[in-house]
Protein backbone atom coordinates (compact mmCIF):
# COMPACT_ATOMS: atom_id res chain seq x y z
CA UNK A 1 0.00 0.00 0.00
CA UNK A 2 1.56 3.27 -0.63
CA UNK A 3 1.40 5.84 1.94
CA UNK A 4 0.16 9.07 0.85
CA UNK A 5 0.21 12.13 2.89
CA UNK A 6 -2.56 11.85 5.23
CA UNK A 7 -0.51 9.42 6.83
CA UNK A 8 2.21 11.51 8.20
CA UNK A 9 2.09 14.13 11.10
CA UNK A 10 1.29 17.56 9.51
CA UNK A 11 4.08 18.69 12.06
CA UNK A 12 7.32 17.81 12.95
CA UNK A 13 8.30 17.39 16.65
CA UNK A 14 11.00 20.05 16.56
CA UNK A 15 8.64 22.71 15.91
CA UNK A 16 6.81 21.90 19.13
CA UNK A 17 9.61 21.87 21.35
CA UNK A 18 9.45 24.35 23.98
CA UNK A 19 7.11 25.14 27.43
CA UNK A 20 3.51 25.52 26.83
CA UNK A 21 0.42 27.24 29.12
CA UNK A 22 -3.19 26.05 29.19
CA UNK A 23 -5.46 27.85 27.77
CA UNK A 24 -7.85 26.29 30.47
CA UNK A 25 -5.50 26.59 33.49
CA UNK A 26 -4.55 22.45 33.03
CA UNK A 27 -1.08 21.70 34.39
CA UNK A 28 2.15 23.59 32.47
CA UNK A 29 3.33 21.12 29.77
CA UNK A 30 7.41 20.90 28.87
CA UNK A 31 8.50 19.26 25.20
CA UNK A 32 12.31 18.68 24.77
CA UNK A 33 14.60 16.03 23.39
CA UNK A 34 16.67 13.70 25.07
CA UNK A 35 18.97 12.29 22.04
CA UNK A 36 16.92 10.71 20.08
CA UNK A 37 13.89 11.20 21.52
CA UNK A 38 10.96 13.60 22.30
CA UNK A 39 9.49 13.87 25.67
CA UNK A 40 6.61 15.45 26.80
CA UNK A 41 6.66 16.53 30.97
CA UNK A 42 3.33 17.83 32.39
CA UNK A 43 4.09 20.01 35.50
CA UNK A 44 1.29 19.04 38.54
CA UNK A 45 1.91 21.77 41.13
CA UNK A 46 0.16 20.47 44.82
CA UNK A 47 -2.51 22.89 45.64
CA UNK A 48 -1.34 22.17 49.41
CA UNK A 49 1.93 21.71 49.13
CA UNK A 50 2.80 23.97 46.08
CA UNK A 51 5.27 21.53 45.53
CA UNK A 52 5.97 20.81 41.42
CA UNK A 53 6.20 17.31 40.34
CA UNK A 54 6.77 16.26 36.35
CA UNK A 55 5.24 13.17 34.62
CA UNK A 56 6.89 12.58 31.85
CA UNK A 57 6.23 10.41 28.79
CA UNK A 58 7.74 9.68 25.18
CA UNK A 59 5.84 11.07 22.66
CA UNK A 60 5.36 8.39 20.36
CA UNK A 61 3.90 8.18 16.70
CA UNK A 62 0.96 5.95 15.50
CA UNK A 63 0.64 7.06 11.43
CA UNK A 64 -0.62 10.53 11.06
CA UNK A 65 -0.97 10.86 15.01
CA UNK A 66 1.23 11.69 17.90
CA UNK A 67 0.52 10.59 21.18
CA UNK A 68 1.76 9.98 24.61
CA UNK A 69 0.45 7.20 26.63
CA UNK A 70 -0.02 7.93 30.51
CA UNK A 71 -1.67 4.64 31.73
CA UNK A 72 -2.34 2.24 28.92
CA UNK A 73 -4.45 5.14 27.78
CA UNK A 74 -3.66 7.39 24.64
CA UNK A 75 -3.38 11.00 25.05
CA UNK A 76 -3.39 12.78 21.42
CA UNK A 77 -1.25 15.73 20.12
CA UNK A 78 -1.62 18.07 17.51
CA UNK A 79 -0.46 21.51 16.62
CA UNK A 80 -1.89 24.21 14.50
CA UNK A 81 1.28 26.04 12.93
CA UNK A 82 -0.67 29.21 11.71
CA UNK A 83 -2.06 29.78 15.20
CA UNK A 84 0.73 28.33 17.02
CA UNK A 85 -1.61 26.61 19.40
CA UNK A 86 -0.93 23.33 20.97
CA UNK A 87 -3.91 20.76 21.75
CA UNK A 88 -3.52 18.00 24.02
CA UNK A 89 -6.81 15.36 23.59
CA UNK A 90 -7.40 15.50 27.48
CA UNK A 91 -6.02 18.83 28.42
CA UNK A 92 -6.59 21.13 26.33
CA UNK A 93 -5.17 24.07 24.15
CA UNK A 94 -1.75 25.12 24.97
CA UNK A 95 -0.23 28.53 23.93
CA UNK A 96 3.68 28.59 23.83
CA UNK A 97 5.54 30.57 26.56
């Protein structure tokens, strides 16, 4: 089967490298790469404590999609160039910092 464009990213993972704010007030979200990999960190700050603690995940690539996958669950990223707005499938829209 030849692979046409639809299934590729519309994105490359450098471009979203870089600290990211919710739109929504969700936890901060950190994208960076360790050699040959990208890795997403989402900062939960203890409302208590106000303590910071990082989760971090690979971001891995399924086709046309990336993802992380916190829990045996997918979690689906996407980025809109033009706008330069990050969207997380469970958190939200991200703005860069």
């Amino acid at each position: 089967m030849k692979r046409t464009k639809e299934h590729y990213p519309s994105f490359n993972l450098f471009s979203i490298v870089g600290t990211w704010e919710s739109v929504n007030l969700n936890p901060t979200v950190i994208i960076y790469r360790n050699d040959k990999e990208y890795l997403l960190s989402i900062i939960y700050v203890s409302e208590t404590t106000k303590q910071a603690s990082p989760s971090t995940y690979e971001i891995q690539k399924d086709g046309s999609q990336y993802f992380i996958a916190p829990a045996l669950k997918r979690i689906y990223i996407d980025y809109d160039p033009g706008k330069d707005v990050l969207s997380i499938s469970s958190l939200g829209d991200y703005l860069r910092n």
